[in-house]
N, C-alpha and C. Protein backbone atom coordinates (compact mmCIF):
# COMPACT_ATOMS: atom_id res chain seq x y z
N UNK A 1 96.72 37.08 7.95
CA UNK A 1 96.57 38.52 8.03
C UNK A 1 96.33 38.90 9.49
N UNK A 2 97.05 39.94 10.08
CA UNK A 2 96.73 40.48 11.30
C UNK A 2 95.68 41.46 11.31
N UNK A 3 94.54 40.74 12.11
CA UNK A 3 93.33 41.50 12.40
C UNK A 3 93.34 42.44 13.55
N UNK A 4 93.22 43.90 13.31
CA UNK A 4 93.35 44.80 14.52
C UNK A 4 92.52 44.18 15.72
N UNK A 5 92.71 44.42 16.76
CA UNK A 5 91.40 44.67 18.12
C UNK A 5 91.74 46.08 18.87
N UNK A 6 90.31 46.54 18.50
CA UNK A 6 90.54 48.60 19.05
C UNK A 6 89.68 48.45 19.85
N UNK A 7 89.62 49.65 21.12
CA UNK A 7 89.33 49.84 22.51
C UNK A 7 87.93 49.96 21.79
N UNK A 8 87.03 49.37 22.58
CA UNK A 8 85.67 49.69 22.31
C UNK A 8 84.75 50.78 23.13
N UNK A 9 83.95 51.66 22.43
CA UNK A 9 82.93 52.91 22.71
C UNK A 9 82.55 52.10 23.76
N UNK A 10 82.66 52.50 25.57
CA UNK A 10 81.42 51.73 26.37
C UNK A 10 80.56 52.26 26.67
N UNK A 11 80.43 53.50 26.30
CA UNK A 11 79.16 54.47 25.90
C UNK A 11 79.29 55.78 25.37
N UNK A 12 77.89 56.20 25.46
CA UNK A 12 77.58 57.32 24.52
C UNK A 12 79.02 58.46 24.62
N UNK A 13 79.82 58.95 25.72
CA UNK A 13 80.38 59.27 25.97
C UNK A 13 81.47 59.60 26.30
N UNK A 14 81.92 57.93 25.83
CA UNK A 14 83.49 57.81 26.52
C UNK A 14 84.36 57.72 25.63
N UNK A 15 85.66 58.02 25.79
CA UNK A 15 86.49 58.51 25.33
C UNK A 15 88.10 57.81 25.39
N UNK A 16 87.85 57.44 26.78
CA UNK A 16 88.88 56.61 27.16
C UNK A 16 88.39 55.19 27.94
N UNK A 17 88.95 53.70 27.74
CA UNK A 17 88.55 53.16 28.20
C UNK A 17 90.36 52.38 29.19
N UNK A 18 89.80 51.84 30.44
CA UNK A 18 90.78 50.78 30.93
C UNK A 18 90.79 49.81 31.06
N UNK A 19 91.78 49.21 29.80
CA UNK A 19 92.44 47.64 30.14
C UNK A 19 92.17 47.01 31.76
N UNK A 20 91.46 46.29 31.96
CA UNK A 20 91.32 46.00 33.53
C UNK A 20 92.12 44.42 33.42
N UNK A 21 91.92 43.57 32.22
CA UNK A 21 92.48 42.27 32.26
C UNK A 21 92.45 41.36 31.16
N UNK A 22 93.42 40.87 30.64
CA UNK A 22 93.41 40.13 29.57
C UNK A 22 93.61 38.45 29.71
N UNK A 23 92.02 38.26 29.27
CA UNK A 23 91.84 36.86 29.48
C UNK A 23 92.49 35.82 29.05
N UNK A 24 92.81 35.88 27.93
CA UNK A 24 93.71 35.41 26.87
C UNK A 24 95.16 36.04 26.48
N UNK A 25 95.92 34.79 26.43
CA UNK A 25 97.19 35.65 26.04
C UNK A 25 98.06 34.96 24.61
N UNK A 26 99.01 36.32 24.57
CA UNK A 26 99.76 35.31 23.27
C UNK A 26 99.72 34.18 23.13
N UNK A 27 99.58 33.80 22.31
CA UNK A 27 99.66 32.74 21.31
C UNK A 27 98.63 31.75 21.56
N UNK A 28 97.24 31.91 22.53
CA UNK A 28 96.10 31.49 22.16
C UNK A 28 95.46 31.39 21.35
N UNK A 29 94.52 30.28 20.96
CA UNK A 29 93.60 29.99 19.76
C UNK A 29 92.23 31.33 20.18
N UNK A 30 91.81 31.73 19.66
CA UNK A 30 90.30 32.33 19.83
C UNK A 30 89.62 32.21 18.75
N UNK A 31 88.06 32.42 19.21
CA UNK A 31 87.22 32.88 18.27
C UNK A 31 86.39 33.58 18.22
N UNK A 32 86.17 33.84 16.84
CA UNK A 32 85.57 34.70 16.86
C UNK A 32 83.99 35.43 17.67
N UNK A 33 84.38 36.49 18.59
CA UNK A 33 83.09 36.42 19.62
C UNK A 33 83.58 36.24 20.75
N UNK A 34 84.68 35.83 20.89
CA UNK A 34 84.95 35.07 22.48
C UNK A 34 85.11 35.84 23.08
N UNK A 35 85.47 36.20 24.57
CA UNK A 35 85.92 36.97 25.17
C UNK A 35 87.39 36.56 25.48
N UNK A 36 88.03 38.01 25.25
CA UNK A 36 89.56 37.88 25.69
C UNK A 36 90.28 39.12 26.29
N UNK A 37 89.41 39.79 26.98
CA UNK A 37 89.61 40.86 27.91
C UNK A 37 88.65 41.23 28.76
N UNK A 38 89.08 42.09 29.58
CA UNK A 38 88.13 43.13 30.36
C UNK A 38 88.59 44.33 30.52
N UNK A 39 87.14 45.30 30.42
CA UNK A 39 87.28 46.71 30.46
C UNK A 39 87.03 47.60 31.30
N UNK A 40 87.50 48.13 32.44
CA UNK A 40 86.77 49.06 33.61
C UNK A 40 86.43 49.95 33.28
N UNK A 41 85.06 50.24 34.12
CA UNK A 41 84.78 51.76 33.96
C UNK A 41 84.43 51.78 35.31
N UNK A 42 83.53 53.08 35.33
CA UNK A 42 83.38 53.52 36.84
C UNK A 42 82.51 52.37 37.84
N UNK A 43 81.84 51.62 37.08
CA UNK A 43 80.16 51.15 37.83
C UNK A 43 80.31 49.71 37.49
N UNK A 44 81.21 48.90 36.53
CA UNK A 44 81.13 47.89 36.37
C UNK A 44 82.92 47.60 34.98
N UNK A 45 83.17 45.95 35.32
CA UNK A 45 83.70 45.66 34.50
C UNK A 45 83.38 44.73 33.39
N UNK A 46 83.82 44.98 32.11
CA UNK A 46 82.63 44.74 30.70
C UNK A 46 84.04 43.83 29.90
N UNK A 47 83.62 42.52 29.63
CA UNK A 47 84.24 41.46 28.39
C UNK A 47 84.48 42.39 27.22
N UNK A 48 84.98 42.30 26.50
CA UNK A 48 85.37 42.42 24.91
C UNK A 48 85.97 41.35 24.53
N UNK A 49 85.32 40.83 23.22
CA UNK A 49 85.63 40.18 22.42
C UNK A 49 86.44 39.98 21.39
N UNK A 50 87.05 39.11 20.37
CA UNK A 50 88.17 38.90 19.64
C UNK A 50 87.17 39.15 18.43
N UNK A 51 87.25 40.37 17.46
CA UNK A 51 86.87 40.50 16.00
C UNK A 51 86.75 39.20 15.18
N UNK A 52 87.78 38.25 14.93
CA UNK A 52 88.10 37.24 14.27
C UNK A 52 88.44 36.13 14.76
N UNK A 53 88.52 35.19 14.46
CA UNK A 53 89.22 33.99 14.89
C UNK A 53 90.96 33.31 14.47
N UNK A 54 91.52 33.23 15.31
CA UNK A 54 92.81 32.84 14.94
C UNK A 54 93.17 32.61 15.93
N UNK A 55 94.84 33.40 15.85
CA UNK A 55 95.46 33.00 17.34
C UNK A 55 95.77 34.49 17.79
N UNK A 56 95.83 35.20 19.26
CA UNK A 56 96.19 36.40 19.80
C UNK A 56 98.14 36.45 19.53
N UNK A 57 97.86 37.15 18.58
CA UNK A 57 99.05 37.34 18.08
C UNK A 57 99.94 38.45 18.58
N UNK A 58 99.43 39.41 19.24
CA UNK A 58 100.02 40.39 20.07
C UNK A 58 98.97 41.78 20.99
N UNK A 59 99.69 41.62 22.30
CA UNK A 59 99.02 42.48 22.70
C UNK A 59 99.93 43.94 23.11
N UNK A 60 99.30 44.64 22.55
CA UNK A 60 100.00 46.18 22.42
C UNK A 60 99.78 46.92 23.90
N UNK A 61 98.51 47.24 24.71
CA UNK A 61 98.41 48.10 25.68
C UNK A 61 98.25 46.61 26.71
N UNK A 62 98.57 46.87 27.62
CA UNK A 62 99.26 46.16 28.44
C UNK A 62 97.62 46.47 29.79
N UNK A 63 97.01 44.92 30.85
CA UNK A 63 96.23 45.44 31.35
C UNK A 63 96.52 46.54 32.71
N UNK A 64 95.77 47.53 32.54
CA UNK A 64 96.15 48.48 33.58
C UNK A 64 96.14 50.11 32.38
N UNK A 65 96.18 49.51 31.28
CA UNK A 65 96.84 50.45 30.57
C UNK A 65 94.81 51.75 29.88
N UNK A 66 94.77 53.32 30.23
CA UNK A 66 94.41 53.82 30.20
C UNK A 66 94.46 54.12 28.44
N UNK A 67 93.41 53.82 27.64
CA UNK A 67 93.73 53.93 26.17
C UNK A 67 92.25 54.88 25.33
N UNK A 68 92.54 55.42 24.10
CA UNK A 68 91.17 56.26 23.57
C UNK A 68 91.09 55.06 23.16
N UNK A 69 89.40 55.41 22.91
CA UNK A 69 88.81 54.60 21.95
C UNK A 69 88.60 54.45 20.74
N UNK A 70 89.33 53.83 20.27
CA UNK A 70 89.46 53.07 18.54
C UNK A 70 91.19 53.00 18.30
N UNK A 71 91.57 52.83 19.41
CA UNK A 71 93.20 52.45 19.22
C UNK A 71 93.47 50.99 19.19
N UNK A 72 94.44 50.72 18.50
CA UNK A 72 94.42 49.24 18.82
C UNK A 72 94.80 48.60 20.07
N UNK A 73 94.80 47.93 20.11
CA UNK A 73 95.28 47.13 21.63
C UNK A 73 95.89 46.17 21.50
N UNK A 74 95.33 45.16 20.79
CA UNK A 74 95.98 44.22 20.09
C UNK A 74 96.03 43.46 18.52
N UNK A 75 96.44 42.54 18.38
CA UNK A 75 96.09 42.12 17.25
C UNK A 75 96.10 40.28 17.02
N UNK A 76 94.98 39.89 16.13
CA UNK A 76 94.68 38.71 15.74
C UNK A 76 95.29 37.77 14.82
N UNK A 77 96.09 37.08 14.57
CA UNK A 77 96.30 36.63 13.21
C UNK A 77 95.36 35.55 12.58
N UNK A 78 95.10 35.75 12.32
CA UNK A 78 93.61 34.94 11.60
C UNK A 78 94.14 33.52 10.06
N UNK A 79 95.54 33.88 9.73
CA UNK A 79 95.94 32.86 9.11
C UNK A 79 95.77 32.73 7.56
N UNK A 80 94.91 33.96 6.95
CA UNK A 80 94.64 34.19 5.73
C UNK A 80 95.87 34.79 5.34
């Protein structure tokens, strides 16, 4: 089953976050917790993690890419 990964809230406020770098790429193993991106904001850049464990089965916003928060970005296949 493909497990979404959506832009995460990096605070009280935000609305939009930027793809700064993706640690991991297709067709890597991850798990669950790991880190397999980074997120810019103004003051610092922040890890996000893989929801599930499987393999990075596709990445949709590309790094660089300006996205709202709770869109997907990518997705997991987890193998269920």
């Amino acid at each position: 089953m493909r497990v979404p990964v959506e832009m995460p809230r990096l605070g009280y406020d935000t609305e939009v976050g930027k793809i700064g770098n993706w640690t991991a790429k297709v067709g890597d193993a991850v798990t669950a917790g790991q880190p397999i991106g980074e997120l810019e904001t103004e003051k610092a850049t922040v890890e996000f993690e893989s929801p599930a464990a499987g393999t990075l089965a596709e990445i949709v916003h590309a790094a660089g890419s300006e996205v709202a928060v709770g869109t997907v970005i990518a997705y997991i296949e987890d193998g269920k």
